[in-house]
Protein backbone atom coordinates (compact mmCIF):
# COMPACT_ATOMS: atom_id res chain seq x y z
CA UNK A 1 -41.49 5.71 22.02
CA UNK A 2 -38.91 6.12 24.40
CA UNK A 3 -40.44 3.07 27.26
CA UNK A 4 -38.71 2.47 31.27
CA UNK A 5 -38.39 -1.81 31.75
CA UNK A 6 -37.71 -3.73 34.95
CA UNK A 7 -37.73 -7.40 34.90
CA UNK A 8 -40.10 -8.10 31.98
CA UNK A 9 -43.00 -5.92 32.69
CA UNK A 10 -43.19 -2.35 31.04
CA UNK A 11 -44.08 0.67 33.02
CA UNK A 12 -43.51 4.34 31.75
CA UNK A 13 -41.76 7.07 34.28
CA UNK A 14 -41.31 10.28 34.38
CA UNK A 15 -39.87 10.67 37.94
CA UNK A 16 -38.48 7.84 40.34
CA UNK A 17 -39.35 4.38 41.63
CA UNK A 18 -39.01 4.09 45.27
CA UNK A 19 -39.80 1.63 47.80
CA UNK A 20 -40.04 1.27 51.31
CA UNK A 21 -40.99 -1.12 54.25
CA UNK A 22 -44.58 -0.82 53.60
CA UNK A 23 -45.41 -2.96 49.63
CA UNK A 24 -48.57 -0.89 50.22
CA UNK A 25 -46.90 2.44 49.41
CA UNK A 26 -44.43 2.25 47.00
CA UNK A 27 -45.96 4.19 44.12
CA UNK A 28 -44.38 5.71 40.66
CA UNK A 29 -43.64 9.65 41.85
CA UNK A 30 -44.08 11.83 39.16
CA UNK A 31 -45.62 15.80 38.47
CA UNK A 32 -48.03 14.00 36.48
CA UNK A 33 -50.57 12.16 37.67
CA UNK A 34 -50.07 8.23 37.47
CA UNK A 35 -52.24 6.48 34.63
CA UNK A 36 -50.76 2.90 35.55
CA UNK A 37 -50.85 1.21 38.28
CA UNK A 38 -48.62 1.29 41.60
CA UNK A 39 -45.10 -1.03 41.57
CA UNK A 40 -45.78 -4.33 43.63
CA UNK A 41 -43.70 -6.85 44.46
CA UNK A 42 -43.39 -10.09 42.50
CA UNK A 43 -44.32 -12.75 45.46
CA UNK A 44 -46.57 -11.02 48.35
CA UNK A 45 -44.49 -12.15 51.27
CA UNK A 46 -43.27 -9.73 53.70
CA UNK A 47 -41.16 -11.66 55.56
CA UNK A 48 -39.56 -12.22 52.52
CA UNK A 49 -39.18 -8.61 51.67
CA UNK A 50 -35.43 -8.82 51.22
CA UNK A 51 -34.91 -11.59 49.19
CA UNK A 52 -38.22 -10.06 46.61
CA UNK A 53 -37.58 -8.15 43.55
CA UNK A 54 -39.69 -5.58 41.85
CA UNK A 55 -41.62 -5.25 38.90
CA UNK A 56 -44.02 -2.21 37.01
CA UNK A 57 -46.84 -3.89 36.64
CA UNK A 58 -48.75 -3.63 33.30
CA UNK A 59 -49.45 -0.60 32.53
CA UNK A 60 -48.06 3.43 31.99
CA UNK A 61 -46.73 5.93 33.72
CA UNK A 62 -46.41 9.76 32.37
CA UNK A 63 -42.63 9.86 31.39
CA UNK A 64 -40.28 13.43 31.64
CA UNK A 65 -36.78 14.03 30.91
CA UNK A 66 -35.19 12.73 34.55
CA UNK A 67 -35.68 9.64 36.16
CA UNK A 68 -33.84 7.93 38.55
CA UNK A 69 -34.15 5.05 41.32
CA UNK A 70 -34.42 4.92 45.07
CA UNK A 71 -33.63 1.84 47.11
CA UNK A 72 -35.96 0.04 49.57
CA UNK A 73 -34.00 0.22 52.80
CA UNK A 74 -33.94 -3.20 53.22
CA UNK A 75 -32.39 -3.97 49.19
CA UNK A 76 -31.28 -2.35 46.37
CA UNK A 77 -34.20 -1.75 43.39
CA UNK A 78 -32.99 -3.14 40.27
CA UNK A 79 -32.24 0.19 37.69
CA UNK A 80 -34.64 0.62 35.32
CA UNK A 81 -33.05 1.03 31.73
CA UNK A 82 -34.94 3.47 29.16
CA UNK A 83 -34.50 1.80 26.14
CA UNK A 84 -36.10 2.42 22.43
CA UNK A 85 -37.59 -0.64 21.24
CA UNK A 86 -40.67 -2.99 22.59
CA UNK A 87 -38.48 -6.32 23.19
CA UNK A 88 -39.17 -8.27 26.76
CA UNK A 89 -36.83 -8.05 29.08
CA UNK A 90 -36.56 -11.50 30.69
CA UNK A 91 -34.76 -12.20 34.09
CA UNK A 92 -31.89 -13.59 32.34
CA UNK A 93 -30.92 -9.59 31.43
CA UNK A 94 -31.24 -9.21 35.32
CA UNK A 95 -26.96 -9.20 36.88
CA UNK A 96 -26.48 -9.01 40.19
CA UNK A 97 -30.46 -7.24 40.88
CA UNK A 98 -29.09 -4.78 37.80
CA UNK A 99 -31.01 -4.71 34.41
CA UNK A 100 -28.98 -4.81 31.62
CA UNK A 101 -29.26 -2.81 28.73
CA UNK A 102 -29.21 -3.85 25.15
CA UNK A 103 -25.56 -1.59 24.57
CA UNK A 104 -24.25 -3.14 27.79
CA UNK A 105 -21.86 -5.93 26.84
CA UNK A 106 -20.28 -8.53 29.32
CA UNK A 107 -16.78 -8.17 30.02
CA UNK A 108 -15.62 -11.29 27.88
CA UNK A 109 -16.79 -9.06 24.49
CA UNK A 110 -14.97 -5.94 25.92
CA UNK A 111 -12.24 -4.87 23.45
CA UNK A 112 -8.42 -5.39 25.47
CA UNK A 113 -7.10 -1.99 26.28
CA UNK A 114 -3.67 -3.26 24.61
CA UNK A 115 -5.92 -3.79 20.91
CA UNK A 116 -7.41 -0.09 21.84
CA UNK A 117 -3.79 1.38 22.17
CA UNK A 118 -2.41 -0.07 19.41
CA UNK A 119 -1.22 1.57 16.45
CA UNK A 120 -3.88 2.31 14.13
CA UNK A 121 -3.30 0.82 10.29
CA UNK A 122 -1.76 2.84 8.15
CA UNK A 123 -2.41 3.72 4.87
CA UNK A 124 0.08 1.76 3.22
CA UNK A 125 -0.80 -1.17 5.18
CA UNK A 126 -4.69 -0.98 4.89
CA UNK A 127 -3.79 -0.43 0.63
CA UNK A 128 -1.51 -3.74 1.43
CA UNK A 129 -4.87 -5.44 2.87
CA UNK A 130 -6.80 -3.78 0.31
CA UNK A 131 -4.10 -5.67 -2.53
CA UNK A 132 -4.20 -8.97 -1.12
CA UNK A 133 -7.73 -9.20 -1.15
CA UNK A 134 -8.00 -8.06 -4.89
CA UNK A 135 -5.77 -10.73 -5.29
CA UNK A 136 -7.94 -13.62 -3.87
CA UNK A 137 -10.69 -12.07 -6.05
CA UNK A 138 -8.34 -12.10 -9.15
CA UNK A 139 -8.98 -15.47 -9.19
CA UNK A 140 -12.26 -14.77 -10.45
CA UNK A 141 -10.93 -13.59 -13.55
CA UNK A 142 -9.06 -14.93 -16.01
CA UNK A 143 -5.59 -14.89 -15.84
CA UNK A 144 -3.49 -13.09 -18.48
CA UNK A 145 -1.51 -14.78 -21.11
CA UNK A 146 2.25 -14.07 -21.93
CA UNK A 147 1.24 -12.10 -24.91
CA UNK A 148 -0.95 -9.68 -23.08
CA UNK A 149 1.35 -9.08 -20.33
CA UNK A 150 3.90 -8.17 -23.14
CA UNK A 151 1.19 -5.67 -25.07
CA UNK A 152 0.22 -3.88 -21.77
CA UNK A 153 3.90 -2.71 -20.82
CA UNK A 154 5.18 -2.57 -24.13
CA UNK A 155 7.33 0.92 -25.22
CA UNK A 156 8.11 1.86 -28.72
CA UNK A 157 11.92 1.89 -27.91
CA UNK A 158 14.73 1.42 -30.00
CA UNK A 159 15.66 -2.31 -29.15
CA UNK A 160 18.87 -2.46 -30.61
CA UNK A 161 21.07 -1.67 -27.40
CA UNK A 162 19.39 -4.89 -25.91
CA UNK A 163 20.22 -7.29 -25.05
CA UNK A 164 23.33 -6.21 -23.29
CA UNK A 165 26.24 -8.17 -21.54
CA UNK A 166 26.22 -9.78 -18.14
CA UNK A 167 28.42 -8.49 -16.35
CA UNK A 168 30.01 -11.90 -13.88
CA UNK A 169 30.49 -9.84 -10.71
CA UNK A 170 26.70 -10.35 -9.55
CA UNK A 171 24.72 -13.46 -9.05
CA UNK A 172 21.79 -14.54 -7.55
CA UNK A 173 22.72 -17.32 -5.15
CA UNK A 174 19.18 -18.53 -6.32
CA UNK A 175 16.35 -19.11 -9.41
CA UNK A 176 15.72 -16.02 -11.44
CA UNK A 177 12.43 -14.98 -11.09
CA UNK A 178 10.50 -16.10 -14.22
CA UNK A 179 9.69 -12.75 -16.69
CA UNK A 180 6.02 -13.22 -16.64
CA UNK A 181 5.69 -13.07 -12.90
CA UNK A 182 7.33 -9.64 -12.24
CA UNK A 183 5.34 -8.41 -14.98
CA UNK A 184 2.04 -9.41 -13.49
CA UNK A 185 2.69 -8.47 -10.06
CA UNK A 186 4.34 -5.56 -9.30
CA UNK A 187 3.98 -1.90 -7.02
CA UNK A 188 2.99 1.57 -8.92
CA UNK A 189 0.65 3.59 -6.86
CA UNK A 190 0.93 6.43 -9.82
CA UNK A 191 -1.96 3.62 -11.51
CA UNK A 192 -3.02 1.72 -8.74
CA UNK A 193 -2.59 0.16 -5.58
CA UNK A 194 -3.29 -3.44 -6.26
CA UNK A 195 -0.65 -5.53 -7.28
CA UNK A 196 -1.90 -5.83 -11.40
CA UNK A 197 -0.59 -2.87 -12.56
CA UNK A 198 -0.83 -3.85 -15.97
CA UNK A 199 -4.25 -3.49 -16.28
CA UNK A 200 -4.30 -0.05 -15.24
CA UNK A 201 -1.14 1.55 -17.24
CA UNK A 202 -2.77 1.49 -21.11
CA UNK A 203 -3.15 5.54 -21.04
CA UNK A 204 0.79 5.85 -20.12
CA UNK A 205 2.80 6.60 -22.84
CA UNK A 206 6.65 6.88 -22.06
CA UNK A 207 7.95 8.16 -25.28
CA UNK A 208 9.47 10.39 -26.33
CA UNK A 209 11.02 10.32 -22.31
CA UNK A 210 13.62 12.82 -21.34
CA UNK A 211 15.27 13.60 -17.92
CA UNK A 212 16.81 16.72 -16.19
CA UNK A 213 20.51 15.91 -13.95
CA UNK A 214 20.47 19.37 -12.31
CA UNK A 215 21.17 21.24 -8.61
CA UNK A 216 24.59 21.89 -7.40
CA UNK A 217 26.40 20.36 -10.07
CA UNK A 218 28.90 22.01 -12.90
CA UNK A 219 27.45 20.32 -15.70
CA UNK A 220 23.76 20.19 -15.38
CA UNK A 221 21.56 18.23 -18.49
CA UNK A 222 18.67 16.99 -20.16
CA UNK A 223 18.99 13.22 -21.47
CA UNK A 224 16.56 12.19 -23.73
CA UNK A 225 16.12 8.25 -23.98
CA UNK A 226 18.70 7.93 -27.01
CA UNK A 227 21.01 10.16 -25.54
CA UNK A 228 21.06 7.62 -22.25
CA UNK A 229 21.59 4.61 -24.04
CA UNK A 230 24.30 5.69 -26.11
CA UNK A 231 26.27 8.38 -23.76
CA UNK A 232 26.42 5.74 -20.90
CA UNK A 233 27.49 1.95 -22.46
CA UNK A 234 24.91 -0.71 -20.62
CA UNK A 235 25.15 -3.76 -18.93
CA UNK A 236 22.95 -6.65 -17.80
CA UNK A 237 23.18 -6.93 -13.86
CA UNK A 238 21.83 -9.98 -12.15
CA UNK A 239 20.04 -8.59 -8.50
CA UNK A 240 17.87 -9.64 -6.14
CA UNK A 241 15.36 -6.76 -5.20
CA UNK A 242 13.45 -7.14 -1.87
CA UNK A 243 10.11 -5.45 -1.28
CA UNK A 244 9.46 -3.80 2.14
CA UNK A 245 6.07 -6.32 2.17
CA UNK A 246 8.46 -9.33 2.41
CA UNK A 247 8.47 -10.82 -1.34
CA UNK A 248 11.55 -11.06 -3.60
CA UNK A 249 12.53 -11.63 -6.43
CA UNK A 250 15.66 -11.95 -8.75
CA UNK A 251 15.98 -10.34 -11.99
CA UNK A 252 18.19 -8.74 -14.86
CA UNK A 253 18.46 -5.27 -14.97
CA UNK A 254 20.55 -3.23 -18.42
CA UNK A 255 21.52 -0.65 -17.58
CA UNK A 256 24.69 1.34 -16.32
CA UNK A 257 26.37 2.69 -12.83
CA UNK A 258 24.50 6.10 -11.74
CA UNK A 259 27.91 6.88 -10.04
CA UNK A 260 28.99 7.44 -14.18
CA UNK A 261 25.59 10.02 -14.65
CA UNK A 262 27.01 11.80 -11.40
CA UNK A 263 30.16 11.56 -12.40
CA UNK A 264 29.17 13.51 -15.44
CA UNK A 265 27.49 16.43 -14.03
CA UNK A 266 30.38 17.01 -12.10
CA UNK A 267 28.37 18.00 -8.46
CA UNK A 268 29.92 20.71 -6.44
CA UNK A 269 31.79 20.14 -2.72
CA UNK A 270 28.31 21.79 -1.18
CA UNK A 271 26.31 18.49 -2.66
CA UNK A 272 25.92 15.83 -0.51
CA UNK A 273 22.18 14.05 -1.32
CA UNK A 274 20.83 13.25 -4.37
CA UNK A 275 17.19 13.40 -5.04
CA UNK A 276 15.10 11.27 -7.39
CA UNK A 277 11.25 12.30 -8.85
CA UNK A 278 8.78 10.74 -11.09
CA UNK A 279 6.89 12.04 -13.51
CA UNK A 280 3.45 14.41 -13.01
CA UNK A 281 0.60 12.85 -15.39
CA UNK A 282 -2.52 12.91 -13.67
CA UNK A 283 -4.38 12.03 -17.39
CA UNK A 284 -2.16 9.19 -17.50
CA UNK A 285 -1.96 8.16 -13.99
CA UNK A 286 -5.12 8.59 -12.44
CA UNK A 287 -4.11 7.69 -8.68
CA UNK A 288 -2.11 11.18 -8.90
CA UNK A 289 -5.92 12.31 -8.40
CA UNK A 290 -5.62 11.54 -4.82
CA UNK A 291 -4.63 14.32 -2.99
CA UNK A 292 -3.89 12.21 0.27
CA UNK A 293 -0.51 11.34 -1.67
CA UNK A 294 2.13 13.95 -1.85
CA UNK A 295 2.51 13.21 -5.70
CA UNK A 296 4.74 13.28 -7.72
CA UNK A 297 6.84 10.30 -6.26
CA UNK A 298 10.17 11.30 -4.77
CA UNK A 299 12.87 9.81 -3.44
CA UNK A 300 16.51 10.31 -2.22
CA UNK A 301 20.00 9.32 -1.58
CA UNK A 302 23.13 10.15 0.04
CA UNK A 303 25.80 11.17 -2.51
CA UNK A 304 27.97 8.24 -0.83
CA UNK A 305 25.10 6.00 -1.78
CA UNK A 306 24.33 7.40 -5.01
CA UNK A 307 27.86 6.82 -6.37
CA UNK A 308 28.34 3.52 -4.70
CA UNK A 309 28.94 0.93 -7.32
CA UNK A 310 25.92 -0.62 -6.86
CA UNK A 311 23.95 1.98 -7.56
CA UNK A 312 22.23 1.66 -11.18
CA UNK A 313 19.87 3.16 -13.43
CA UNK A 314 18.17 0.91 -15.06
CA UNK A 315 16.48 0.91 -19.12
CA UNK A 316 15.86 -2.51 -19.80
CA UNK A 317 15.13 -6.35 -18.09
CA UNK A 318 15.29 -9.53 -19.43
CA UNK A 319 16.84 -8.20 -22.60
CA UNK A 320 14.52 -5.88 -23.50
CA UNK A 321 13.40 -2.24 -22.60
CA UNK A 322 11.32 -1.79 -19.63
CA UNK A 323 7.81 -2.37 -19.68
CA UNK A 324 5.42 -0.15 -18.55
CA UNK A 325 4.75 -1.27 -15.22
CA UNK A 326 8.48 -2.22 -14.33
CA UNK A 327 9.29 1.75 -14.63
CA UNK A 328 9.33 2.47 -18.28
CA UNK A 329 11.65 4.03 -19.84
CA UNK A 330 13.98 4.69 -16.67
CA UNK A 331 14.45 3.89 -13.36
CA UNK A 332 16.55 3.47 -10.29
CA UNK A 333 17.74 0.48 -8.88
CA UNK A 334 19.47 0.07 -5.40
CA UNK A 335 19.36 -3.61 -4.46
CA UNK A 336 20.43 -3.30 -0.34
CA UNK A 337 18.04 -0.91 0.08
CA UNK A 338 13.89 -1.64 -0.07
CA UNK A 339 12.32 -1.46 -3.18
CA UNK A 340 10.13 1.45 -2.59
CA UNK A 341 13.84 3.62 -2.66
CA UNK A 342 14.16 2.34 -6.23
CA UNK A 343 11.96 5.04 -7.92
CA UNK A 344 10.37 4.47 -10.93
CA UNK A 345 10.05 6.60 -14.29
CA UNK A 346 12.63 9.20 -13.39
CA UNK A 347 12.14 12.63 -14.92
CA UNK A 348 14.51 14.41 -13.06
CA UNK A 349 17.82 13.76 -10.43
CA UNK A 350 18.82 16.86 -8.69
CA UNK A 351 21.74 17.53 -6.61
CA UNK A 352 21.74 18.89 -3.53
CA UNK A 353 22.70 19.79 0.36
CA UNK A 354 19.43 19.09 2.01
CA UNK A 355 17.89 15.43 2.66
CA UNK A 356 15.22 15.55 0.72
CA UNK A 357 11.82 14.88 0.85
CA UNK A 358 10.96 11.50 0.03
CA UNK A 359 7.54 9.68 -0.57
CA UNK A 360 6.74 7.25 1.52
CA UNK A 361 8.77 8.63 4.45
CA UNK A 362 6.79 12.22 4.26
CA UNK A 363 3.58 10.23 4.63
CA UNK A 364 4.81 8.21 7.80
CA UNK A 365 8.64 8.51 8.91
CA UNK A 366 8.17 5.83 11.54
CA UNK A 367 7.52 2.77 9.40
CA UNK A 368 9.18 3.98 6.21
CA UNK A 369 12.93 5.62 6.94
CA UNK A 370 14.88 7.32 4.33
CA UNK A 371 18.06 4.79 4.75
CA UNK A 372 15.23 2.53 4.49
CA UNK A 373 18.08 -0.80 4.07
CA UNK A 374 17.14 -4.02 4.22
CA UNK A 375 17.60 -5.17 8.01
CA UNK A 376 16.47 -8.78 9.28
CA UNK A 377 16.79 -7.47 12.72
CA UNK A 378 14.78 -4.16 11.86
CA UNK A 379 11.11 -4.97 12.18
CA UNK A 380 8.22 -3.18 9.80
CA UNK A 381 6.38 -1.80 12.80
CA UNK A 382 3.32 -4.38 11.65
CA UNK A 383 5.34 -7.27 10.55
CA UNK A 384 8.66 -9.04 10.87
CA UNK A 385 11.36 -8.24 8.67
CA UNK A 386 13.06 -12.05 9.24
CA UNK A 387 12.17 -13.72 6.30
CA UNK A 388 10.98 -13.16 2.73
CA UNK A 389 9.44 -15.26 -0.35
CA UNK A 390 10.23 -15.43 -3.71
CA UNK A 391 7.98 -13.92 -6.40
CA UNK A 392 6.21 -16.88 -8.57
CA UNK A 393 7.52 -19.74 -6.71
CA UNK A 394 6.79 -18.62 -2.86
CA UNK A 395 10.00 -20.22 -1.66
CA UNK A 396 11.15 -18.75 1.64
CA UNK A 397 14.45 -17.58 2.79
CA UNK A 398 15.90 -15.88 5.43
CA UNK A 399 16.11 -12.31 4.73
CA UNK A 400 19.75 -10.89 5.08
CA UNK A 401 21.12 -7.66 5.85
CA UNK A 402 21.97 -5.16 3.07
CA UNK A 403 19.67 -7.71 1.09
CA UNK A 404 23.36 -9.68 0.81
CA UNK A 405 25.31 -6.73 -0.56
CA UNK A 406 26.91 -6.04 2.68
CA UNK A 407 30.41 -6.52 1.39
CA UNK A 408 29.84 -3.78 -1.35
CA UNK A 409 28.03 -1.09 0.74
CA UNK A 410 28.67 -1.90 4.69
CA UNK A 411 31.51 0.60 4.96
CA UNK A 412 28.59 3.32 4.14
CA UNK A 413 27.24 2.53 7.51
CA UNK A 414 30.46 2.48 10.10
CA UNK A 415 30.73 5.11 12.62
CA UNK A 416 32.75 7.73 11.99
């Protein structure tokens, strides 16, 4: 029942409580006639009429759809809340002669108008939140050994292209990242958006694995995974790779220069971007499910960037074929650039005139550009993009622009 308080004794309304000079008169008005009795005054002193709040003394009054509250001339009535449960209101809910409601807060609980502005999570962010807390409760369960890392992203690939050379031109400049790490921990919202994609990727089956080099290009073809590894000679390249959530890590990647798969295709004067997608396996992949991605993964380069010589595509790490969750059978690898642009499981590179589409930056262009390079001065709009830590061992560094390849891919960048 829906019950009128002031200052710990009930009374039911159904017009207005007024008051006046005279304690004598002040009555509950209403178009029903009152039940309960009339509203006195707590202490029955007139002289001290002003300084004398007011009460509904026990019992009801008929209650209708207005009410409101006159003043006594001499003070103001305290406002009488309408509330919908049977707890006493003591004087300590009394403010400045007010009542206070139970949904009135003081100001110190009030949320800041700058927290009400600001940007609302996105969804990247809140699946970033989402992964570290599945991480915490990871703990619970029992880590995986070497062995089952290995079974969970292992491809029935020929092996015998692997290991390949290192080539001496790339380094590090710190501690490779140990194999078992980037296995265990790793990005491939196609399975899942926690971090342990290798319990999620036992459906996926990347063989047989063939891709489509096509769009404004003279030579347009299909590759299937033998073809790749024995039209285009690989190497073993030592990069570091730097996530857009601040970790690193350093790895080896076989494979060979895309600028050599362009080169072959021959692309016309008109091209000018190239543009990356994934494969389309909902079966396999069941995060392709979710409609609120715009699946299948994309992602895009200039031509400049695309036949820059540090531009790879990638069939192997650590001497061996990639594993399922690293981007089995092929992928792209662009080390100055964030490590969302380094698309996974390519199934087909297109030529074209257009920027295209790309994944992350379709869903929101102001955290997630398409240059998208790494840029300690450049802040994630929810974090800083200063400093980063290593993959396995947590070290931090200073993060540094073009993720240290500056001397290799700066002269992309100059005006003019």
């Amino acid at each position: 029942m829906v019950r009128a308080r002031a200052f710990g004794l009930w009374g039911r309304t159904s017009g207005r409580f007024e008051s006046c000079n005279r304690w004598s008169t002040c009555r509950s008005r209403s178009t029903d006639r009152p039940r309960g009795r009339s509203l006195d005054r707590h202490a029955a002193a007139p002289s001290q009429h002003s300084d004398q709040q007011w009460t509904a003394s026990a019992g009801y009054l008929p209650l209708s759809t207005e009410w409101s509250l006159a003043h006594c001339p001499c003070r103001p009535l305290a406002i009488v809340s309408i509330i919908h449960d049977c707890s006493l209101v003591t004087e300590t809910n009394v403010v400045n002669g007010f009542v206070r409601r139970p949904w009135d807060l003081p100001q110190s609980l009030h949320t800041p108008l700058e927290v009400f502005r600001a940007p609302r999570p996105s969804r990247r962010e809140f699946l970033l939140e989402m992964s570290a807390s599945a991480l915490l409760l990871a703990g619970c369960q029992k880590a995986p050994t070497d062995q089952e890392l290995t079974a969970a992203g292992a491809v029935a690939i020929d092996t015998s292209k692997y290991p390949a050379s290192r080539s001496t031109r790339f380094e590090y400049g710190r501690t490779e990242s140990i194999k078992r790490d980037t296995e265990q921990f790793a990005n491939f919202y196609e399975f899942t958006s926690s971090k342990e994609v290798f319990r999620h990727i036992s459906g996926f089956n990347p063989t047989p694995w063939s891709f489509e080099v096509t769009g404004l290009c003279k030579n347009p073809r299909t590759y299937d995974l033998d073809q790749i590894v024995s039209t285009f000679p690989l190497e073993e390249r030592a990069y570091r790779h730097r996530c857009v959530e601040t970790w690193a890590m350093c790895v080896p990647w076989t494979g060979f220069a895309l600028r050599d798969l362009i080169t072959a295709a021959d692309p016309l004067p008109t091209a000018k971007y190239v543009r990356f997608e994934t494969f389309m396996r909902p079966a396999e992949a069941r995060q392709q499910l979710d409609s609120n991605y715009p699946w299948p993964y994309q992602e895009g380069l200039t031509l400049a960037e695309a036949t820059n010589e540090l531009a790879f595509i990638a069939t192997g790490i650590y001497g061996a074929p990639l594993p399922k969750q690293n981007g089995a059978p092929v992928r792209l690898v662009v080390p100055w650039k964030y490590g969302f642009k380094s698309i996974k499981s390519i199934v087909k590179i297109e030529l074209t005139d257009k920027q295209p589409s790309t994944f992350w930056n379709s869903l929101n262009p102001h955290e997630y550009s398409f240059e998208a390079n790494v840029d300690p001065a450049v802040p994630h709009p929810r974090w800083s993009q200063q400093y980063e830590w290593m993959l396995g061992s947590r070290e931090n560094f200073d993060t540094v622009k073009y993720n240290g390849y500056g001397e290799w891919v700066a002269r992309l960048y100059e005006p003019g």
